[in-house]
Protein backbone atom coordinates (compact mmCIF):
# COMPACT_ATOMS: atom_id res chain seq x y z
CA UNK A 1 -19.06 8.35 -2.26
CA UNK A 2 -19.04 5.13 -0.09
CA UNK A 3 -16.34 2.72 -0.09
CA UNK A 4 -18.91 0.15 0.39
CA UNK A 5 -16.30 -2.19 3.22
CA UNK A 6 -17.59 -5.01 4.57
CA UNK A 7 -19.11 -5.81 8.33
CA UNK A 8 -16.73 -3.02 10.67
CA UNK A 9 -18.37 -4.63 13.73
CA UNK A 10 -15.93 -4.38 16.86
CA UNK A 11 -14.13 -7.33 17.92
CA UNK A 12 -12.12 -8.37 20.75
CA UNK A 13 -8.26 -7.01 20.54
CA UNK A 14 -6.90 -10.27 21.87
CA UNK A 15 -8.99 -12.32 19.39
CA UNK A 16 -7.28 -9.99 16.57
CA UNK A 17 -3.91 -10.59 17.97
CA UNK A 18 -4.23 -13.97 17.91
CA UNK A 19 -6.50 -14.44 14.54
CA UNK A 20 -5.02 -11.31 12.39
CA UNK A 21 -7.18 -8.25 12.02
CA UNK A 22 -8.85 -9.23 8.56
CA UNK A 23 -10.69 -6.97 5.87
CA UNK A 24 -13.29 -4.54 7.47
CA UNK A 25 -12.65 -4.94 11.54
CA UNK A 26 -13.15 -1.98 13.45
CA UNK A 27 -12.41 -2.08 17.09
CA UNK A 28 -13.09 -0.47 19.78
CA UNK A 29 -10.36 0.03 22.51
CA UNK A 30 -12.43 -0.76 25.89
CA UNK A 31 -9.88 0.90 28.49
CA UNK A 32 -10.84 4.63 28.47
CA UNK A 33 -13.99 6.64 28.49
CA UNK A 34 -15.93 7.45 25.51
CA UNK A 35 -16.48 11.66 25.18
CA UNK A 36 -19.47 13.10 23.81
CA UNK A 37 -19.68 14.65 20.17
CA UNK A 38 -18.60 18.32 20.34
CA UNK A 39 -16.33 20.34 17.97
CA UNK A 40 -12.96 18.78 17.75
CA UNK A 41 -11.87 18.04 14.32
CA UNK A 42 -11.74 14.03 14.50
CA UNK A 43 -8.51 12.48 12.73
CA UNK A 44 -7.82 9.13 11.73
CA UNK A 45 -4.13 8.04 11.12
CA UNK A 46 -2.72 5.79 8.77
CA UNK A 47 0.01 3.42 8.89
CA UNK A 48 2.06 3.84 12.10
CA UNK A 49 4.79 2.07 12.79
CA UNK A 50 7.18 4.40 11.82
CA UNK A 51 6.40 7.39 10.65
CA UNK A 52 2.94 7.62 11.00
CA UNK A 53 3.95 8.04 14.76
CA UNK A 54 4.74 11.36 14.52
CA UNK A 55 1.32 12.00 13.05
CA UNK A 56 -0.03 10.92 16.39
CA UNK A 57 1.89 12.91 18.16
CA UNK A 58 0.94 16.28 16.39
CA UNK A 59 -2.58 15.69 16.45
CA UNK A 60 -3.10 14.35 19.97
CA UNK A 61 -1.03 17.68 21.03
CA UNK A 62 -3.58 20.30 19.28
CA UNK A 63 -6.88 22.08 21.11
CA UNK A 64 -10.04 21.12 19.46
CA UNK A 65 -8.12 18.13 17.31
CA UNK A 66 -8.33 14.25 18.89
CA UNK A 67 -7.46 11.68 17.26
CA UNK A 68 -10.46 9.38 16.53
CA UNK A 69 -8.94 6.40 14.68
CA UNK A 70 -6.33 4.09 13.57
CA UNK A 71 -5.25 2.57 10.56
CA UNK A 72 -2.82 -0.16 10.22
CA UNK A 73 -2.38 -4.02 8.44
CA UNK A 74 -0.14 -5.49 11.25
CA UNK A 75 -1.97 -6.00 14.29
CA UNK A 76 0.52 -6.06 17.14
CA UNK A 77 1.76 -2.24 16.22
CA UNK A 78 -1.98 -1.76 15.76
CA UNK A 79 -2.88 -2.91 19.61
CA UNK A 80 0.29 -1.00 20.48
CA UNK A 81 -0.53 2.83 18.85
CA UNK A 82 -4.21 2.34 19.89
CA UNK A 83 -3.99 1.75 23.53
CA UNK A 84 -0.94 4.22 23.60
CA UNK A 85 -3.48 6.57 22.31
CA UNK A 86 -6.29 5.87 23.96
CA UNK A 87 -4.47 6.12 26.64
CA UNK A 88 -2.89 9.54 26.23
CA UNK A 89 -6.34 11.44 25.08
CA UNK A 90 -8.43 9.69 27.74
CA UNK A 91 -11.18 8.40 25.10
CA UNK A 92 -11.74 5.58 23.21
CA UNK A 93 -9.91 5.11 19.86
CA UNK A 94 -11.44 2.75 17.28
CA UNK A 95 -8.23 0.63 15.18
CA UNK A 96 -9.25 -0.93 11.77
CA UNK A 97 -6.98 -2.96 9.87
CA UNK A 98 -8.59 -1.77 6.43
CA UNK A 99 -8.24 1.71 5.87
CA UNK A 100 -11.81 1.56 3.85
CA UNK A 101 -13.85 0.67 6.86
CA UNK A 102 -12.48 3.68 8.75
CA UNK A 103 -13.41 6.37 5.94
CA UNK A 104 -17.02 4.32 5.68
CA UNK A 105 -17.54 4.58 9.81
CA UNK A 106 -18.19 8.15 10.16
CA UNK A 107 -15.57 8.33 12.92
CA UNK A 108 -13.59 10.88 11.63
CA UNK A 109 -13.66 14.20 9.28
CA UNK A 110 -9.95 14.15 8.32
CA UNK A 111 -7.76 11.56 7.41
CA UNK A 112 -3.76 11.55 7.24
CA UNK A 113 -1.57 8.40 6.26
CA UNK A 114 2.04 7.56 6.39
CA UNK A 115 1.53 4.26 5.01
CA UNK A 116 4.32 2.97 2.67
CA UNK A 117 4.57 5.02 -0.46
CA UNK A 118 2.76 2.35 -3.02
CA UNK A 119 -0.67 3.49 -0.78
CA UNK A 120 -0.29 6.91 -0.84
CA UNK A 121 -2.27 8.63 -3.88
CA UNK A 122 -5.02 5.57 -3.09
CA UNK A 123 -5.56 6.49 0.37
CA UNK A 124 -5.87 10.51 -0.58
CA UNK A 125 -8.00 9.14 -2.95
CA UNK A 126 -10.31 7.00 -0.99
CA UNK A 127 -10.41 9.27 1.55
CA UNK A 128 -11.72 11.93 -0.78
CA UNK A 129 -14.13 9.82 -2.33
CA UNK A 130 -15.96 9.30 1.20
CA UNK A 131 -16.25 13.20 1.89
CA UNK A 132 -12.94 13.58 4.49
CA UNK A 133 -10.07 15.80 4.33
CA UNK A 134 -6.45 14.15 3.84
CA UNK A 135 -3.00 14.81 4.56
CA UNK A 136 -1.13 12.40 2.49
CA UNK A 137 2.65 11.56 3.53
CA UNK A 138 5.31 12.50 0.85
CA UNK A 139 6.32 11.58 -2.07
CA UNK A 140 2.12 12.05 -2.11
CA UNK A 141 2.35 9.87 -5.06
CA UNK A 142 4.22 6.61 -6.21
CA UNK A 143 4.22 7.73 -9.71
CA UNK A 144 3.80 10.82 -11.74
CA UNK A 145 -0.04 9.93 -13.32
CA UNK A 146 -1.64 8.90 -9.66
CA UNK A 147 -0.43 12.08 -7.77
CA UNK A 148 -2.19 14.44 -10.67
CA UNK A 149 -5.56 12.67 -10.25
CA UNK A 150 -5.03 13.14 -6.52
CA UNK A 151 -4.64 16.91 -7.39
CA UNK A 152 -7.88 16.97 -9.82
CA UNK A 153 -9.79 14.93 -7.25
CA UNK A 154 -9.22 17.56 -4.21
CA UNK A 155 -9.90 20.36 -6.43
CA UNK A 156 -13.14 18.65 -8.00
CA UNK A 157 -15.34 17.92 -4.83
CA UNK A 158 -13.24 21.08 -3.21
CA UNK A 159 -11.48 19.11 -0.42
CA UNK A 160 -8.19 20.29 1.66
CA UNK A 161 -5.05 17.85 0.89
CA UNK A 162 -1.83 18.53 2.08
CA UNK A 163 1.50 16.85 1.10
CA UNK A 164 3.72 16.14 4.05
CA UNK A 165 6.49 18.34 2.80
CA UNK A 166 6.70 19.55 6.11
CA UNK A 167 10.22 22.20 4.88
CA UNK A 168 7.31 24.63 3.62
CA UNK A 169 6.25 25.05 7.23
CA UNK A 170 9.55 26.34 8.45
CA UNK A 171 9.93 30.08 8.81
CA UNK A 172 13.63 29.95 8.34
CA UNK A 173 13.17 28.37 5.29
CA UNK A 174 10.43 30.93 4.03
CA UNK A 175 12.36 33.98 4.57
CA UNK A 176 15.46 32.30 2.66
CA UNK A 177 12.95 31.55 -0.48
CA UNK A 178 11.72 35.29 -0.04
CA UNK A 179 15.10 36.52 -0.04
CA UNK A 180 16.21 34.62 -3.06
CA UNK A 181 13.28 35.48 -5.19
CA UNK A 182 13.63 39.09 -4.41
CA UNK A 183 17.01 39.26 -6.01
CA UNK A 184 19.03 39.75 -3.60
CA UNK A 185 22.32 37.78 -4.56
CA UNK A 186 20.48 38.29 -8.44
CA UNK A 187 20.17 35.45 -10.80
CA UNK A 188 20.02 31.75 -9.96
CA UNK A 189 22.71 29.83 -11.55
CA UNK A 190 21.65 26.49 -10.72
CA UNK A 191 20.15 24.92 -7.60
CA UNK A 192 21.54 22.21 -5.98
CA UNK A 193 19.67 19.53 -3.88
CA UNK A 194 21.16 16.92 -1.75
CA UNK A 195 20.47 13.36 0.55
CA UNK A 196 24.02 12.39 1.73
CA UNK A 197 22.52 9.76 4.28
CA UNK A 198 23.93 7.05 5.36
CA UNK A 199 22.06 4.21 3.66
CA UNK A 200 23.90 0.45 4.16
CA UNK A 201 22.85 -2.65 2.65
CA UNK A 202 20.23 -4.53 3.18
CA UNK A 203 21.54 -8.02 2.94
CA UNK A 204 20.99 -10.59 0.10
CA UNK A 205 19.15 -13.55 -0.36
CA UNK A 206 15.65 -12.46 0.15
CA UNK A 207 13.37 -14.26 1.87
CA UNK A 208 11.71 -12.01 4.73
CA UNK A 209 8.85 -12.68 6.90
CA UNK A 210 5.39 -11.03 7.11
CA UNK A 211 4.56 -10.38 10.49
CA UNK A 212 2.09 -12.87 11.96
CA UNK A 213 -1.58 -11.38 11.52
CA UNK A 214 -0.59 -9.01 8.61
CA UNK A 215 -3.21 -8.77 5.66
CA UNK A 216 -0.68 -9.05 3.04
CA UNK A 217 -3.23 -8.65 0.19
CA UNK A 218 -4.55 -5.26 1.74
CA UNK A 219 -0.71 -4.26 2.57
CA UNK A 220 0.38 -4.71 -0.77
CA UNK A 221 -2.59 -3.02 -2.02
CA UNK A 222 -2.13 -1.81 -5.66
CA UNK A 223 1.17 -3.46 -6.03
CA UNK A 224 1.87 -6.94 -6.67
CA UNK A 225 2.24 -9.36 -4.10
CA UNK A 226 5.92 -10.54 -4.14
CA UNK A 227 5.85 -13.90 -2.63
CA UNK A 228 8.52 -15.20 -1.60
CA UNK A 229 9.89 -11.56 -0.01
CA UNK A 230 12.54 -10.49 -2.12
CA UNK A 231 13.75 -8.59 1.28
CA UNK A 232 14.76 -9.85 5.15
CA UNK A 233 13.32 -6.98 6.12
CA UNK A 234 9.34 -6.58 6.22
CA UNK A 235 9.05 -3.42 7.41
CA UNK A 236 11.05 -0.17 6.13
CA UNK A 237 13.03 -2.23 3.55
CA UNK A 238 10.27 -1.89 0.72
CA UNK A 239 12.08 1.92 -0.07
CA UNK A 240 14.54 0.27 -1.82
CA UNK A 241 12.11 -1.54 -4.28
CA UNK A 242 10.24 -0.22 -6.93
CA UNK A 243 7.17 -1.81 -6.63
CA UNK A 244 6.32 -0.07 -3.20
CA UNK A 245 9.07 2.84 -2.60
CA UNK A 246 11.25 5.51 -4.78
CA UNK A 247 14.19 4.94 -3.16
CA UNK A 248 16.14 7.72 -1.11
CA UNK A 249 15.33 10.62 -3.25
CA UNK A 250 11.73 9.74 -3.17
CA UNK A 251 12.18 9.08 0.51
CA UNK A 252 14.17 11.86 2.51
CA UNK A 253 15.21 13.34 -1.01
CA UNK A 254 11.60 14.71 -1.71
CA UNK A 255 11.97 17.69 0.96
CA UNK A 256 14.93 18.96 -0.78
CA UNK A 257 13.84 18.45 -4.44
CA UNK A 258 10.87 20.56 -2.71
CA UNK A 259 12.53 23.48 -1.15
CA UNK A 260 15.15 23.26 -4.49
CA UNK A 261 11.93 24.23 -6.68
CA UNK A 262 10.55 26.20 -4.06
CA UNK A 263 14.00 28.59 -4.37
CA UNK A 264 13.81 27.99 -8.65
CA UNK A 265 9.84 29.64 -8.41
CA UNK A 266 8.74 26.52 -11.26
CA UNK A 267 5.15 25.47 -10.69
CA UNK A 268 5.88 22.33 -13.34
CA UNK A 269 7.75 19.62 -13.90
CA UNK A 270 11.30 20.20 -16.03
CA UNK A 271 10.87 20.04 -19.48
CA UNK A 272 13.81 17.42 -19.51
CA UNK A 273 15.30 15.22 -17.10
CA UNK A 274 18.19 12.65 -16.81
CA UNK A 275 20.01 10.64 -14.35
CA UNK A 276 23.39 9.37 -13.58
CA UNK A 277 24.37 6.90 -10.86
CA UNK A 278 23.29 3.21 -9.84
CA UNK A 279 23.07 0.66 -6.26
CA UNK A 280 26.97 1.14 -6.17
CA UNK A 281 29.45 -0.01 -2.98
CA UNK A 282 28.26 -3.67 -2.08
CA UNK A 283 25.87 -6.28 -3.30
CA UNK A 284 22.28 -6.34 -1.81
CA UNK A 285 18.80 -6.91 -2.63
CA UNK A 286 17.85 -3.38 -3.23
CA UNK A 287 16.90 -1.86 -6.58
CA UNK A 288 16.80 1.63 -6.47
CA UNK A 289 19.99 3.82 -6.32
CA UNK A 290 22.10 4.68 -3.59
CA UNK A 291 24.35 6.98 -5.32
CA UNK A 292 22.80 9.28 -8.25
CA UNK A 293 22.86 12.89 -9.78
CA UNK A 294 19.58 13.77 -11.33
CA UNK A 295 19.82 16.95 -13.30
CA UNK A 296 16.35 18.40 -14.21
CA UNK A 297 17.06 21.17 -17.10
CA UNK A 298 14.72 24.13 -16.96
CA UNK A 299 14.80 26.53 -18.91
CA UNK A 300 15.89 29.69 -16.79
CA UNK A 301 18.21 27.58 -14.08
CA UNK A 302 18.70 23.72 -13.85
CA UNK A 303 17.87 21.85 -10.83
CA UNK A 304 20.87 19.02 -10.07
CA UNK A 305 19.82 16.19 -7.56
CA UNK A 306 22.47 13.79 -5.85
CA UNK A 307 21.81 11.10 -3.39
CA UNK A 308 24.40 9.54 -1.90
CA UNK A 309 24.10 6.35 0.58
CA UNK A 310 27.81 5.48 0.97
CA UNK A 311 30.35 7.04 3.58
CA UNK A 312 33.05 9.66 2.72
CA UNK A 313 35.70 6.31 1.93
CA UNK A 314 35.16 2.65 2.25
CA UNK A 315 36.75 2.32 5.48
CA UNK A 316 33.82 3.80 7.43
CA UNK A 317 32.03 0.95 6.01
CA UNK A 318 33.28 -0.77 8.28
CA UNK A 319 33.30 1.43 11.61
CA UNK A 320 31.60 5.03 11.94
CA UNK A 321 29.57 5.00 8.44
CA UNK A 322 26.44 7.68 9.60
CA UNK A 323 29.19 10.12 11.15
CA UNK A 324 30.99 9.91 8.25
CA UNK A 325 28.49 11.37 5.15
CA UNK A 326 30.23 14.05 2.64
CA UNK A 327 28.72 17.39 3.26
CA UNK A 328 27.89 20.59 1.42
CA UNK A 329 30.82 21.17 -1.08
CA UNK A 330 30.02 25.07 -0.77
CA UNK A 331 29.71 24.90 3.25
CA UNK A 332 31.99 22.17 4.28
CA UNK A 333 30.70 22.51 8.17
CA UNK A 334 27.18 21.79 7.29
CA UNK A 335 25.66 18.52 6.49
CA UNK A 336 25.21 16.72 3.05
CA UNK A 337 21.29 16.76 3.94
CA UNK A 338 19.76 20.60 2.34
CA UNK A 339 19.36 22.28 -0.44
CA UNK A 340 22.43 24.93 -2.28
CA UNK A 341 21.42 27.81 -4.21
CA UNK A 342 24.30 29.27 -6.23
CA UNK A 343 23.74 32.80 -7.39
CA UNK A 344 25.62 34.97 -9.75
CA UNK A 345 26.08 37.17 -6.37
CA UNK A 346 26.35 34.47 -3.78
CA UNK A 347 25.01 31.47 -2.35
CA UNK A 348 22.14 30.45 0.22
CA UNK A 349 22.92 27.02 2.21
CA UNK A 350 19.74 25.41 3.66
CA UNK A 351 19.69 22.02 5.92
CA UNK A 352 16.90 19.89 6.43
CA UNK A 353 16.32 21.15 9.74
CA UNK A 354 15.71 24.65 8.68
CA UNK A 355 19.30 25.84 9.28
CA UNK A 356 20.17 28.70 6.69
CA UNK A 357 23.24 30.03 5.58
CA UNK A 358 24.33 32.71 3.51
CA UNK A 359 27.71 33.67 1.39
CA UNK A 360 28.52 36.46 -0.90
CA UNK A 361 30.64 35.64 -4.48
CA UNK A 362 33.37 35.94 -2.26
CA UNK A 363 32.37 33.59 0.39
CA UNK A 364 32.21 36.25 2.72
CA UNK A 365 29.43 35.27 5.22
CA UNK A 366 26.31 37.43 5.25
CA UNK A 367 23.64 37.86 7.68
CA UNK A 368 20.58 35.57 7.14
CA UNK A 369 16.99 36.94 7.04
CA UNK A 370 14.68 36.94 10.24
CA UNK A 371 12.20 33.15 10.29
CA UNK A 372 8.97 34.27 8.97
CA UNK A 373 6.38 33.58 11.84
CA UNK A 374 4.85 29.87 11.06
CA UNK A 375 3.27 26.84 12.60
CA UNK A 376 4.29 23.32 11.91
CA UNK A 377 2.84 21.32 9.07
CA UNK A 378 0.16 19.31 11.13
CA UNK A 379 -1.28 22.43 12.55
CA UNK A 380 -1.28 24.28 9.16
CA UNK A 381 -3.34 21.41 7.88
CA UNK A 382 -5.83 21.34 10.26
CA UNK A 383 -6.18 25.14 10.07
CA UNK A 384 -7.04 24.35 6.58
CA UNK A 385 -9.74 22.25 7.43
CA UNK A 386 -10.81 24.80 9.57
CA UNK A 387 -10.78 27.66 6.98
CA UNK A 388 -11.58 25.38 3.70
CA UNK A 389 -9.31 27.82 1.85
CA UNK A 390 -6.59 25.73 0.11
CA UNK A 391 -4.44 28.73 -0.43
CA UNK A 392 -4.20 28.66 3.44
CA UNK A 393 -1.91 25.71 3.35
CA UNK A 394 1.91 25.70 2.95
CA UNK A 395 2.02 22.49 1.19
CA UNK A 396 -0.88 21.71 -0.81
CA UNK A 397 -1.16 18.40 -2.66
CA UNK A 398 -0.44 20.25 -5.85
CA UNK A 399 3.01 21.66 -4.57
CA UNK A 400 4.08 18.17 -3.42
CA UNK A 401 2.90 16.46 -6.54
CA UNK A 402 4.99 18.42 -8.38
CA UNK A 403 8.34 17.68 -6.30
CA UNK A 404 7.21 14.10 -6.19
CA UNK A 405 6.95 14.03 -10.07
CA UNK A 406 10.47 15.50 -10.04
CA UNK A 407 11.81 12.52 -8.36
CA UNK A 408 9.65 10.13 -9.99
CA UNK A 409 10.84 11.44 -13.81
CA UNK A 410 14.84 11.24 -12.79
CA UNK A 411 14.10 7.51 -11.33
CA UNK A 412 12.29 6.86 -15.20
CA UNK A 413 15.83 8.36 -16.88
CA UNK A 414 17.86 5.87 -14.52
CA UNK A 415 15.44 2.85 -15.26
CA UNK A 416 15.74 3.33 -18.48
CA UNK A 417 19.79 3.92 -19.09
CA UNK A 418 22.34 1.84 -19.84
CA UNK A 419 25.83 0.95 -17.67
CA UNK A 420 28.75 3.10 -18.80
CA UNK A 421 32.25 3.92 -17.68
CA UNK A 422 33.42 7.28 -16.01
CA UNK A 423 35.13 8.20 -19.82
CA UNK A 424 31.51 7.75 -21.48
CA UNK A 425 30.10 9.74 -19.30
CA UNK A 426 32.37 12.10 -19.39
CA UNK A 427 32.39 12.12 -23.18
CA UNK A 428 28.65 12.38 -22.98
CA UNK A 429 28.79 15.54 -20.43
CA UNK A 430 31.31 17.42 -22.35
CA UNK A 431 30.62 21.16 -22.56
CA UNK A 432 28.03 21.29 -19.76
CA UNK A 433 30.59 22.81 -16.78
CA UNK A 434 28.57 22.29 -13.86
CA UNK A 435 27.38 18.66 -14.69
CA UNK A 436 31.29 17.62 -15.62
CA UNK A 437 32.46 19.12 -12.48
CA UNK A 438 29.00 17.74 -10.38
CA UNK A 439 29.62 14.14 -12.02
CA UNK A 440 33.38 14.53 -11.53
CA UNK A 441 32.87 14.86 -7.61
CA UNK A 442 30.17 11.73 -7.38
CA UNK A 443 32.92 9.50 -9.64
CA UNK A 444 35.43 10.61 -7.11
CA UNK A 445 33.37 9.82 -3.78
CA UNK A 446 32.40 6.04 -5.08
CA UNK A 447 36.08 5.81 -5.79
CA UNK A 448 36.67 6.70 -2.34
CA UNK A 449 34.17 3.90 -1.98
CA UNK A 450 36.38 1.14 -3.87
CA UNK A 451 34.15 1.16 -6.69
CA UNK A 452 36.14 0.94 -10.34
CA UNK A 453 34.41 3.51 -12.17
CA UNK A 454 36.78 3.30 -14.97
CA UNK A 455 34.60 0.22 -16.07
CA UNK A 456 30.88 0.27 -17.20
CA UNK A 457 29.75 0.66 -13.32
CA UNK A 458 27.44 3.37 -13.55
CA UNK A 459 24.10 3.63 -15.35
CA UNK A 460 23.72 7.06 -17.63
CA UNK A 461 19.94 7.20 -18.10
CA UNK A 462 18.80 8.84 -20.93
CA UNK A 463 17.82 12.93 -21.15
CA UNK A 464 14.12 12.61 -21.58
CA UNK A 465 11.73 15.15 -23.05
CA UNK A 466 8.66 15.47 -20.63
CA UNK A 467 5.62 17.68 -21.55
CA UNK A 468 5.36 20.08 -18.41
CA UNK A 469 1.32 20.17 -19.37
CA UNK A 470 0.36 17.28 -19.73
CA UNK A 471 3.24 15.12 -17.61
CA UNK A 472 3.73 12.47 -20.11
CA UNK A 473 7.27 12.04 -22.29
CA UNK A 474 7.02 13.12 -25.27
CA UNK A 475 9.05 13.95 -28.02
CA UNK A 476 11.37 11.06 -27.69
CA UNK A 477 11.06 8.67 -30.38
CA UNK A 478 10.49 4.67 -29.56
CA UNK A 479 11.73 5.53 -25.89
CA UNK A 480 8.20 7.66 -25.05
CA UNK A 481 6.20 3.86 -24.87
CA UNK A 482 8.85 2.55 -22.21
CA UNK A 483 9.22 5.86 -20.41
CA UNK A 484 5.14 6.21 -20.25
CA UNK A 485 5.15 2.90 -19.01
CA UNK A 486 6.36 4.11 -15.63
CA UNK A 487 4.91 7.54 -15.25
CA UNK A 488 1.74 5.34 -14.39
CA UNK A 489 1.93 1.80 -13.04
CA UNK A 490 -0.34 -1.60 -13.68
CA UNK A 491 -2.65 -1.23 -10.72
CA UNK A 492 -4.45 -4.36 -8.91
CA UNK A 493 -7.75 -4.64 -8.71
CA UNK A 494 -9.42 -3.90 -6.74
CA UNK A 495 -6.85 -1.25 -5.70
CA UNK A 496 -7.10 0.89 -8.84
CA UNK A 497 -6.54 5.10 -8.51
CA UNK A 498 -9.17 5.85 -10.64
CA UNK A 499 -8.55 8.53 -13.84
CA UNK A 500 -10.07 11.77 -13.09
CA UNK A 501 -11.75 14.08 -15.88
């Protein structure tokens, strides 16, 4: 299917740096030599000013991969990442500043994005649509509806899509998974994800500017476009709002809420799920939480999610904040960035590098399986191209639509809760153990942060009923209308995932 984009004629970089790249332009980087068709596996990239440069690097490091084309709205990191490239393969790269001219120019055979998360599902989509293969950044969806038709669309015209939740690829990682789901420290009690990173604020007042040359319609794509900014910060700020981002735990939280349903073995999302926490420590422009405890109940084993953006106490606000994060209450050495699996015969510590540890029920250390053999994420993708099999890939769109949802569901409980003391809560938790004693040590830490939690401070979101089938709420009274409300989003046209039977 043809995105039908308008003239992708090339045009002269300077002339774009000075105009703006606008809808459609293609151009062609004149300072390297052009290399005949042959067999590589062409990639285009997506959105690289941040992330999206480690894309480049993978691909432009792999035999029989080059990467053919780039994708991005602001023009001077455009020029920048295209000549770079050019430069490093020794062949021309073609930049476009709309991603719909790329997937219509028949330069490339696989696409994969890292654009902010409000594009995500659309470019997987898009990209489908025109016949190309996609790895699509995580959380591969900005809601819980668009990342399922991302799923049915791969399936239907039978295309590889990979989520970027690159933990999958790890071998350490793998073996610790195997050895949980064998039994070997028997039943899960509950699994325990964390993103203790240092997150400080982001100013108030608003008022931002978009880079010079930036197509702000095409940036904002199916969002709406917030004029005046309601940010200083153009780039990398938009995580922290929920028209474009998910905040932290759709951000670096994702990869744990990943690998903590990877250990639990569910292939759904949790029946019911409700959140506790708020923006808590200072006074910004963000929206989404720094400090929260999500607590997804499944039925065999619950999985518990806390972010936490402030320092260990208030004074490393002020001096040594990022070396200052709480860390794994179970394994006080390792960082508050992993996953904690707590077994009726032990527990399994993993960090977001990959680092495993392992402790009987009497916190003697144990010895940790051997890696599993495995290549990183960006090569597993392309040998999925290669092989067409989607059971090749570690991280297939399905897998990260599922986490994504995860995080997605626990922001709808927070949205929709109302502010309560520490007592409430409390009141509210009584009976459940592990959530008294898991809200108990979040109360504690914003303490720690000056925050009065003996006042209505925090917001207690709702426990919401979510069919696992079908991913809507249901089963909750007046509250399903507003909760359904925000599994999907008001798209604008035209930049509209479409439904897919």
């Amino acid at each position: 299917m043809k995105i039908n984009p308008q003239s992708s004629a090339p045009v002269d970089r300077r002339k774009v740096l000075k105009y703006g790249a606008g809808f459609g332009l293609a151009l062609a980087w004149p300072n390297s030599k052009v290399i005949g068709a042959n067999e590589d596996i062409r990639v285009g990239v997506i959105g690289v000013n941040s992330r999206g440069k480690g894309h480049l690097n993978a691909y432009q490091k792999m035999v029989g991969v080059r990467v053919a084309a780039i994708c991005d709205t602001d023009p001077a990191v455009l020029d920048a990442r295209v000549n770079k490239a050019a430069d490093d393969q020794d062949f021309a790269v073609k930049g476009f500043a709309d991603m719909r001219a790329m997937f219509d120019s028949g330069e490339i055979d696989a696409m994969s994005t890292a654009t902010p998360n409000h594009w995500h599902t659309l470019a997987g989509v898009w990209a489908i649509q025109s016949g190309i293969d996609a790895y699509v950044e995580k959380p591969i969806s900005h809601n819980v509806w668009e990342g399922r038709q991302l799923v049915k669309l791969a399936r239907k015209h039978e295309k590889i899509c990979q989520g970027g939740t690159q933990s999958r690829s790890m071998g350490s990682i793998q073996a610790a998974v195997k050895f949980v789901h064998d039994g070997e420290l028997g039943k899960i009690k509950y699994v325990k994800g964390m993103c203790y990173k240092p997150r400080a604020s982001i100013g108030k007042g608003g008022g931002g500017n978009i880079p010079e040359g930036v197509d702000y319609n095409v940036w904002c794509g199916p969002a709406a476009q917030e004029a005046p900014l309601g940010r200083q910060r153009f780039h990398y700020d938009w995580h922290w709002f929920y028209e474009y981002g998910n905040g932290d735990m759709g951000n670096q939280g994702i990869h744990q809420m990943d690998v903590a349903r990877w250990y639990l073995g569910e292939a759904k999302i949790a029946p019911r799920s409700m959140s506790l926490g708020g923006r808590l420590g200072y006074d910004d422009d963000g929206e989404t939480p720094n400090t929260q405890i999500v607590y997804h109940d499944y039925d065999a084993a619950p999985l518990i999610f806390e972010t936490r953006g402030l320092p260990s106490a208030k004074k490393f606000q002020e001096n040594g904040w990022g070396a200052n994060m709480n860390t794994a209450e179970e394994f006080p050495e390792e960082k508050g960035i992993g996953v904690v699996v707590v077994c009726e015969g032990g527990s399994v510590y993993t960090s977001a590098g990959g680092k495993v540890r392992i402790k009987d029920a009497d916190g003697t250390e144990m010895e940790v399986p051997k890696p599993h053999d495995s290549e990183d994420i960006f090569a597993n993708f392309i040998s999925a191209v290669k092989s067409r099999k989607v059971e090749d890939q570690y991280a297939d769109c399905e897998e990260t639509h599922i986490s994504s949802a995860l995080c997605h569901t626990g922001m709808i409980s927070h949205r929709l809760g109302e502010m309560m003391s520490k007592g409430q809560i409390m009141e509210q938790l009584k009976g459940d153990k592990v959530m008294e004693e898991r809200f108990g040590s979040m109360a504690d830490h914003l303490k720690a942060n000056g925050v009065d939690v003996n006042t209505p401070s925090m917001v207690h979101g709702p426990m919401i009923k979510f069919n696992p089938d079908t991913e809507w709420a249901e089963g909750n009274g007046e509250l399903d209308k507003m909760a359904n409300k925000l599994v999907t989003r008001d798209y604008r046209a035209p930049f509209i995932v479409p439904e897919v039977l």
